[in-house]
Protein backbone atom coordinates (compact mmCIF):
# COMPACT_ATOMS: atom_id res chain seq x y z
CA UNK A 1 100.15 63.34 110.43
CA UNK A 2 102.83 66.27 109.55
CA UNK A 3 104.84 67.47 111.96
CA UNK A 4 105.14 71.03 112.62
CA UNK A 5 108.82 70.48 111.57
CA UNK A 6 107.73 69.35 107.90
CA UNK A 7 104.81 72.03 107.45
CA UNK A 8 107.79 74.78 108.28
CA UNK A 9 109.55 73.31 105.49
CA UNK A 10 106.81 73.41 103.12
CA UNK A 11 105.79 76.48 104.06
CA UNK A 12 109.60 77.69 103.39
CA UNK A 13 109.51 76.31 99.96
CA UNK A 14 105.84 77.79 98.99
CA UNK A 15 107.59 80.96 100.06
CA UNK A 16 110.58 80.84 98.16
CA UNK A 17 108.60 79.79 94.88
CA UNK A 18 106.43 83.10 95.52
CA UNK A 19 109.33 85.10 95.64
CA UNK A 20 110.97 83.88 92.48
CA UNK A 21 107.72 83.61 90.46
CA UNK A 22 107.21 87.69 91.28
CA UNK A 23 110.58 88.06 89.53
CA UNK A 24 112.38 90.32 93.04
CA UNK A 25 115.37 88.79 94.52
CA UNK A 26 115.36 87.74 98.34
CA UNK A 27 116.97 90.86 98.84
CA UNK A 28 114.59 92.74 97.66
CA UNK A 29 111.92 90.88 99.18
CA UNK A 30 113.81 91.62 102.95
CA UNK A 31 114.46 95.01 102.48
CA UNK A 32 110.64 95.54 101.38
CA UNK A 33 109.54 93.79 104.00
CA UNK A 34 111.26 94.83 106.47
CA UNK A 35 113.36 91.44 107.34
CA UNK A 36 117.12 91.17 107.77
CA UNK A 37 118.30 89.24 104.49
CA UNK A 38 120.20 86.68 107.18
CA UNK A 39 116.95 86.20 108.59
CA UNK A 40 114.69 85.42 105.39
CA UNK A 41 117.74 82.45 104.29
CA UNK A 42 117.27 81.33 107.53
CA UNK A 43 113.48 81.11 107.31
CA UNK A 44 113.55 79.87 103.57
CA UNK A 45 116.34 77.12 104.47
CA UNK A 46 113.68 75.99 107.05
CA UNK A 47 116.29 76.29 109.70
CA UNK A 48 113.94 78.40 111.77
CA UNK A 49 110.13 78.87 111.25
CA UNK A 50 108.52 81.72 110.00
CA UNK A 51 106.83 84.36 112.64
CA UNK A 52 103.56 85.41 111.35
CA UNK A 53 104.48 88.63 111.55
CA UNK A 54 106.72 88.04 109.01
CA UNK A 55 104.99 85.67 106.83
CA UNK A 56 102.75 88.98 106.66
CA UNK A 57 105.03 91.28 105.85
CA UNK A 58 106.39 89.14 102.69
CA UNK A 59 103.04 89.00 101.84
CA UNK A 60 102.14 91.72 101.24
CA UNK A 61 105.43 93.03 99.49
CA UNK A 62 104.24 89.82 96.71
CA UNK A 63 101.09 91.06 96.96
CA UNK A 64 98.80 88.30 98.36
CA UNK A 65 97.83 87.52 101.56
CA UNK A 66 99.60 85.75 104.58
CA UNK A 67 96.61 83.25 104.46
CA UNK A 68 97.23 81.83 101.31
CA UNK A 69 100.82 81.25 101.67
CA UNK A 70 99.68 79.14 104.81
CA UNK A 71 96.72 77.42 102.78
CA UNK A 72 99.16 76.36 99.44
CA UNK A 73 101.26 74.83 101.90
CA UNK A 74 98.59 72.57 103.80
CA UNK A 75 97.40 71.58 100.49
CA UNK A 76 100.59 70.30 99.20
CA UNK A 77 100.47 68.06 101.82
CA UNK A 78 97.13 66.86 101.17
């Protein structure tokens, strides 16, 4: 069984792959979403977890939904 430790990390790195596939830099992706940039490298190094308020917001700036960043990462751990 995952720990919530290891799905936070996932998580972080579906994230981060989102945000370089839509071709914005993290900075962008903050400002957009409303996120200080310190904040984001903190999420995306997995040093903190996500709020879902948050996960959200970066969402939508990538333009999909909070839900699926939460589903790709439960599946790469299937």
């Amino acid at each position: 069984m995952d720990t919530d430790k290891q799905f936070g990390r996932r998580l972080a790195a579906v994230v981060s792959a989102k945000i370089k596939a839509s071709g914005m830099t993290q900075r962008e992706v903050a400002a957009l979403a409303g996120i200080p940039l310190v904040t984001l490298n903190g999420r995306l190094r997995g040093n903190t977890e996500f709020k879902a308020n948050e996960l959200h917001a970066i969402a939508d700036v990538l333009s999909i939904t909070g839900s699926a960043l939460w589903d790709e990462a439960e599946q790469v751990a299937a």
